[in-house]
C-alpha atoms as a PDB file:
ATOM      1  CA  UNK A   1     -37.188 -24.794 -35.068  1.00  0.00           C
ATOM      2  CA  UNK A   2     -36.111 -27.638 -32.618  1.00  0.00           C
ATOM      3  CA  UNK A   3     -32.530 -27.491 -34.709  1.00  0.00           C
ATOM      4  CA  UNK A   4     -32.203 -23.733 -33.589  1.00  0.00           C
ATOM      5  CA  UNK A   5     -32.960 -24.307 -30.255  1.00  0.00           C
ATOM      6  CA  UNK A   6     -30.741 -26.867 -29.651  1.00  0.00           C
ATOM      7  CA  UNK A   7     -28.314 -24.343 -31.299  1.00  0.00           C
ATOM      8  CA  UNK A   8     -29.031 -21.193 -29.020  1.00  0.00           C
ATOM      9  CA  UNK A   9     -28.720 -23.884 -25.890  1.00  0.00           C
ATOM     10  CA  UNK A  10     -25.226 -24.855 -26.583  1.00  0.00           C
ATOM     11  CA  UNK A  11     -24.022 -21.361 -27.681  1.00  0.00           C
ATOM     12  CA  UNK A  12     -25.836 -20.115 -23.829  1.00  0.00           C
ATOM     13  CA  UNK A  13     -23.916 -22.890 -22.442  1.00  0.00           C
ATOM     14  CA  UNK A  14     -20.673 -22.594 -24.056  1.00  0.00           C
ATOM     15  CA  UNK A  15     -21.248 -18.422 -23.057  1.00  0.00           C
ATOM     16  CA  UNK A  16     -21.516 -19.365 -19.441  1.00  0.00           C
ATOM     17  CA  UNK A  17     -18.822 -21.978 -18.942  1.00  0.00           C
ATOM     18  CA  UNK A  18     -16.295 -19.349 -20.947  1.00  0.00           C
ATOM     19  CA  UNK A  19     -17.774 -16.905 -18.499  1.00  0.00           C
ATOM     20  CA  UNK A  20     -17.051 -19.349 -15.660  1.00  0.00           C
ATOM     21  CA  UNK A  21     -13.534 -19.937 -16.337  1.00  0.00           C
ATOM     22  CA  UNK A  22     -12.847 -16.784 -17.156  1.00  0.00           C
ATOM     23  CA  UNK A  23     -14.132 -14.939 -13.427  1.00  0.00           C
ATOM     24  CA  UNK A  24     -12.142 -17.854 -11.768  1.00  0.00           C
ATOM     25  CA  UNK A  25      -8.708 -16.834 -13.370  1.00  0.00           C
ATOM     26  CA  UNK A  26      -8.484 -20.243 -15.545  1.00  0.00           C
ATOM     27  CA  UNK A  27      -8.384 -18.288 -18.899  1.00  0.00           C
ATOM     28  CA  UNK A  28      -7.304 -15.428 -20.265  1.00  0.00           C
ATOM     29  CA  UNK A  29      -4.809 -13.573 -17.572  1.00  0.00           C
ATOM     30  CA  UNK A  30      -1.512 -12.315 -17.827  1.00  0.00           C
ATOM     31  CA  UNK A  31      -1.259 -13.098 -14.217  1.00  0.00           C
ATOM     32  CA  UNK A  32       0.320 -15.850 -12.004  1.00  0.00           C
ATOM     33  CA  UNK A  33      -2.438 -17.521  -9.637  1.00  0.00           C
ATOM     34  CA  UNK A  34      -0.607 -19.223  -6.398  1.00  0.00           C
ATOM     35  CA  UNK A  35      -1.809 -21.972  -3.951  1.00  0.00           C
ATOM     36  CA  UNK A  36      -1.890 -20.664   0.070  1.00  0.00           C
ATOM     37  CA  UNK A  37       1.352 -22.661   0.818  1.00  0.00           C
ATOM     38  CA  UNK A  38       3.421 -20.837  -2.204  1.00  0.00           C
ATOM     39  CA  UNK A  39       1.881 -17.689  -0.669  1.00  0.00           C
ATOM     40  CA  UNK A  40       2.746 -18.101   2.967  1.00  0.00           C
ATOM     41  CA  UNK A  41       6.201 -19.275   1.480  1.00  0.00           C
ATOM     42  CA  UNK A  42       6.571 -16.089  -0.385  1.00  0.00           C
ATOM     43  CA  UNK A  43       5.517 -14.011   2.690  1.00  0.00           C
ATOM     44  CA  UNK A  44       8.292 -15.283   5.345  1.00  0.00           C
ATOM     45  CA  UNK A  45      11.097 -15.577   2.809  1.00  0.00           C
ATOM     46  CA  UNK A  46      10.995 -12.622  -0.054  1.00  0.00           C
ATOM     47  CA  UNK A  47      11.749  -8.394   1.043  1.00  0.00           C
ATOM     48  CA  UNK A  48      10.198  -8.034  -2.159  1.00  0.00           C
ATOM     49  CA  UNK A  49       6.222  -8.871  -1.723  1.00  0.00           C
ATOM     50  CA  UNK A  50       3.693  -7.085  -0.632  1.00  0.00           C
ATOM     51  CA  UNK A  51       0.108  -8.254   0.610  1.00  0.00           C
ATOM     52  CA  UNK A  52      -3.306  -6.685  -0.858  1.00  0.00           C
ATOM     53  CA  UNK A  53      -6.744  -7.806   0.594  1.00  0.00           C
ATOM     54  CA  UNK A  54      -9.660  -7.065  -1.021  1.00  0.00           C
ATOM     55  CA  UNK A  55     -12.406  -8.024   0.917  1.00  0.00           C
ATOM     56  CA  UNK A  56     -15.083  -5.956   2.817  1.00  0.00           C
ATOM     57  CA  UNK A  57     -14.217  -3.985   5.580  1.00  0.00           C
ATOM     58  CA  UNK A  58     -16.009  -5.943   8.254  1.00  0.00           C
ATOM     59  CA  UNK A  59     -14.592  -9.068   6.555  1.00  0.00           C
ATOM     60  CA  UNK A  60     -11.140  -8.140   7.096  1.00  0.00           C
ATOM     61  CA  UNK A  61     -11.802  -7.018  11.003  1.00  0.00           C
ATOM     62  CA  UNK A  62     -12.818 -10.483  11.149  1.00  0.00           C
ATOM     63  CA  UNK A  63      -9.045 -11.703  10.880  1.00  0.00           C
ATOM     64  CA  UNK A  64      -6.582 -10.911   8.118  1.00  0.00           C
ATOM     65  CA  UNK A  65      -2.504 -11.303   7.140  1.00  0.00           C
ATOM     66  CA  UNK A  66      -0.349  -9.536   9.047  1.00  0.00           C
ATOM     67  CA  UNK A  67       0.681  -6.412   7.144  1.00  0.00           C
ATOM     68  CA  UNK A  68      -1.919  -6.409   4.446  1.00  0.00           C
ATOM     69  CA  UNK A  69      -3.453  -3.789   2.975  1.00  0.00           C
ATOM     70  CA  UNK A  70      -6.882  -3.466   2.785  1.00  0.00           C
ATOM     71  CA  UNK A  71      -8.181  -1.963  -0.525  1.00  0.00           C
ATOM     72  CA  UNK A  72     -11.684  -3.402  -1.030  1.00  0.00           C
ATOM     73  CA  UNK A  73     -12.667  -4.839  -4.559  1.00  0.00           C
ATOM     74  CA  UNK A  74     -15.253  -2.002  -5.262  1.00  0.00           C
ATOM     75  CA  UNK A  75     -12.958   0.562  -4.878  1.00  0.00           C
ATOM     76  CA  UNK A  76      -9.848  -0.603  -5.973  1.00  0.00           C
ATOM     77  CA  UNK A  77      -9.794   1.476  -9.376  1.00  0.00           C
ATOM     78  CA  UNK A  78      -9.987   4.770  -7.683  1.00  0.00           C
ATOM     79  CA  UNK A  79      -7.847   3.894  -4.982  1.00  0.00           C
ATOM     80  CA  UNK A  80      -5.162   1.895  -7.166  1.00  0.00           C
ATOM     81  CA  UNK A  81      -2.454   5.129  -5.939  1.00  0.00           C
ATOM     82  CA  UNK A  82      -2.347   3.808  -2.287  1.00  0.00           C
ATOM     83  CA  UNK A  83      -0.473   0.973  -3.921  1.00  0.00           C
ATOM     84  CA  UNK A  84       2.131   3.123  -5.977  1.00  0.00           C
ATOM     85  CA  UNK A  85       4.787   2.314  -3.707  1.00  0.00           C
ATOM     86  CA  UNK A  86       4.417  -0.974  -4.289  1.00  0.00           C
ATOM     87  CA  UNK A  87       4.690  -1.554  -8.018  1.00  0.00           C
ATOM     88  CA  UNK A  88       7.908  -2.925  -7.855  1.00  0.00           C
ATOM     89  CA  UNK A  89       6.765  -5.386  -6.141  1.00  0.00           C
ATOM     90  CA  UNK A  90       5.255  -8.715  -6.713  1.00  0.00           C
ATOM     91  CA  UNK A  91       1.798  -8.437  -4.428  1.00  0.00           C
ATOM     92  CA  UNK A  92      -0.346 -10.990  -3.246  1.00  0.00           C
ATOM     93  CA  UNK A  93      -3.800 -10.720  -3.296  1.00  0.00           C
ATOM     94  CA  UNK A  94      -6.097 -12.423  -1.890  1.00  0.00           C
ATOM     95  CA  UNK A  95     -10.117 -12.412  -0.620  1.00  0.00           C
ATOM     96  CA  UNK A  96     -12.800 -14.972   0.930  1.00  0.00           C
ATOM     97  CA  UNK A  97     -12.334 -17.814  -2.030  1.00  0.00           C
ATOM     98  CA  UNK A  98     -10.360 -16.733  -4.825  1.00  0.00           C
ATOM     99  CA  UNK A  99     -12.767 -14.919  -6.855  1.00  0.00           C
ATOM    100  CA  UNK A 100     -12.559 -10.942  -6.477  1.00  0.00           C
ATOM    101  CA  UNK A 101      -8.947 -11.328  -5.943  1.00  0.00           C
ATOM    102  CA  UNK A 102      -8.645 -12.620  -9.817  1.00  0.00           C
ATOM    103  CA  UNK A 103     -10.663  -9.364 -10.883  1.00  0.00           C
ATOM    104  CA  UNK A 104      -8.660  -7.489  -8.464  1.00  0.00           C
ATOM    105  CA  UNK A 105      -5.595  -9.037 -10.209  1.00  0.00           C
ATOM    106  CA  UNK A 106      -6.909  -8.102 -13.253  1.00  0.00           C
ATOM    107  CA  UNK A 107      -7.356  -4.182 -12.537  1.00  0.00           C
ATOM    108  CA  UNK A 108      -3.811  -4.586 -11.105  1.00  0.00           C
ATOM    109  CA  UNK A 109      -2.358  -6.105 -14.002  1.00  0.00           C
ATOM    110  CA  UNK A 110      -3.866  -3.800 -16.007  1.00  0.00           C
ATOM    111  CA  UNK A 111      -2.378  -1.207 -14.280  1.00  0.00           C
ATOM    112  CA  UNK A 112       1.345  -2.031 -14.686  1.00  0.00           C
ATOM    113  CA  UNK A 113       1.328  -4.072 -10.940  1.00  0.00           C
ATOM    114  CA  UNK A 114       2.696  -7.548 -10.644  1.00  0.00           C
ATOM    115  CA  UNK A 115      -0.155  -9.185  -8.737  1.00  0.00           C
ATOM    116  CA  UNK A 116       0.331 -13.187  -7.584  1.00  0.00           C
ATOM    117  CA  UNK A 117      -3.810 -14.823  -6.544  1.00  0.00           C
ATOM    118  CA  UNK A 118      -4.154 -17.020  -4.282  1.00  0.00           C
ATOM    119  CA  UNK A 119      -6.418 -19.562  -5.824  1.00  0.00           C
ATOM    120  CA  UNK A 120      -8.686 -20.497  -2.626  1.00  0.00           C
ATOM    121  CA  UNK A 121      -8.464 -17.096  -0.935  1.00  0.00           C
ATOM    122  CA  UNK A 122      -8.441 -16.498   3.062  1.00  0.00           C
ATOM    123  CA  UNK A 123     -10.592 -19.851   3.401  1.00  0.00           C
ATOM    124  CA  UNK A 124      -7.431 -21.721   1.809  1.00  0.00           C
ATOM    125  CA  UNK A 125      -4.870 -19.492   3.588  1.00  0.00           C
ATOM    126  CA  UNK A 126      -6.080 -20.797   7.086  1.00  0.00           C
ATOM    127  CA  UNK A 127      -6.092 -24.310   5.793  1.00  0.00           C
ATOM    128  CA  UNK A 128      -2.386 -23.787   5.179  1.00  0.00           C
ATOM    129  CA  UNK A 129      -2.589 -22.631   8.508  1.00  0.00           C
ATOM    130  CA  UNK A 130      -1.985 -18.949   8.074  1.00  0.00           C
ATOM    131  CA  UNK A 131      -1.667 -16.907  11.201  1.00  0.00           C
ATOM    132  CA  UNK A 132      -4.901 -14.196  10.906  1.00  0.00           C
ATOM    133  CA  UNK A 133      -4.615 -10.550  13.022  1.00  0.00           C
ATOM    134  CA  UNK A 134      -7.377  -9.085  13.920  1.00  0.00           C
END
């Protein structure tokens, strides 16, 4: 019985650190995942970007990239035709740390978008010293 046990523990753990990885963008994506400085980089120097946050509403009144577009995580599938004009585009995305914006780049992906996360979110966009608008 102990054998089993000891069995079912490391299959749980092995479950939740594949489940780790794979919310934070480390496995399995068919997506590029950017540090803040690449991002703001990308933002002053290429025509061809666009920016997609996907925070809450109340988070992004709380300061935000210029021109982004705000298309909250929850209802990004049903809204995914605001960004039509964008697919030929390579868009940003980015949230609070870097986690919805990998599922967001996921749905995008999915969806025939070129999406670029920024690994660290807003929090690592202002340590790059991003300028925020409110």
């Amino acid at each position: 019985m102990k054998k089993i046990t000891n069995i079912l523990y490391w299959i749980a753990m092995l479950a939740i650190a594949f489940w780790f990885a794979y919310s934070k963008g480390w496995i399995l994506t068919n997506f590029k995942s950017i540090d803040a400085k690449t991002a703001l980089t990308l933002i002053e120097n290429d025509d061809n970007i666009s920016i997609l946050d996907v925070r809450t509403i109340s988070e992004y009144k709380e300061g935000h990239l210029r021109d982004s577009k705000l298309i909250p995580l929850q209802t990004l599938p049903k809204n995914i035709k605001m960004l039509q004009t964008d697919k030929e585009k390579k868009i940003i995305v980015y949230c609070r740390s870097g986690s919805r914006s990998v599922a967001a780049s996921r749905i995008l992906e999915s969806n025939g978008f070129t999406p670029l996360n920024v690994k660290g979110g807003i929090i690592a966009l202002i340590g790059a010293k991003a300028a925020l608008v409110k």
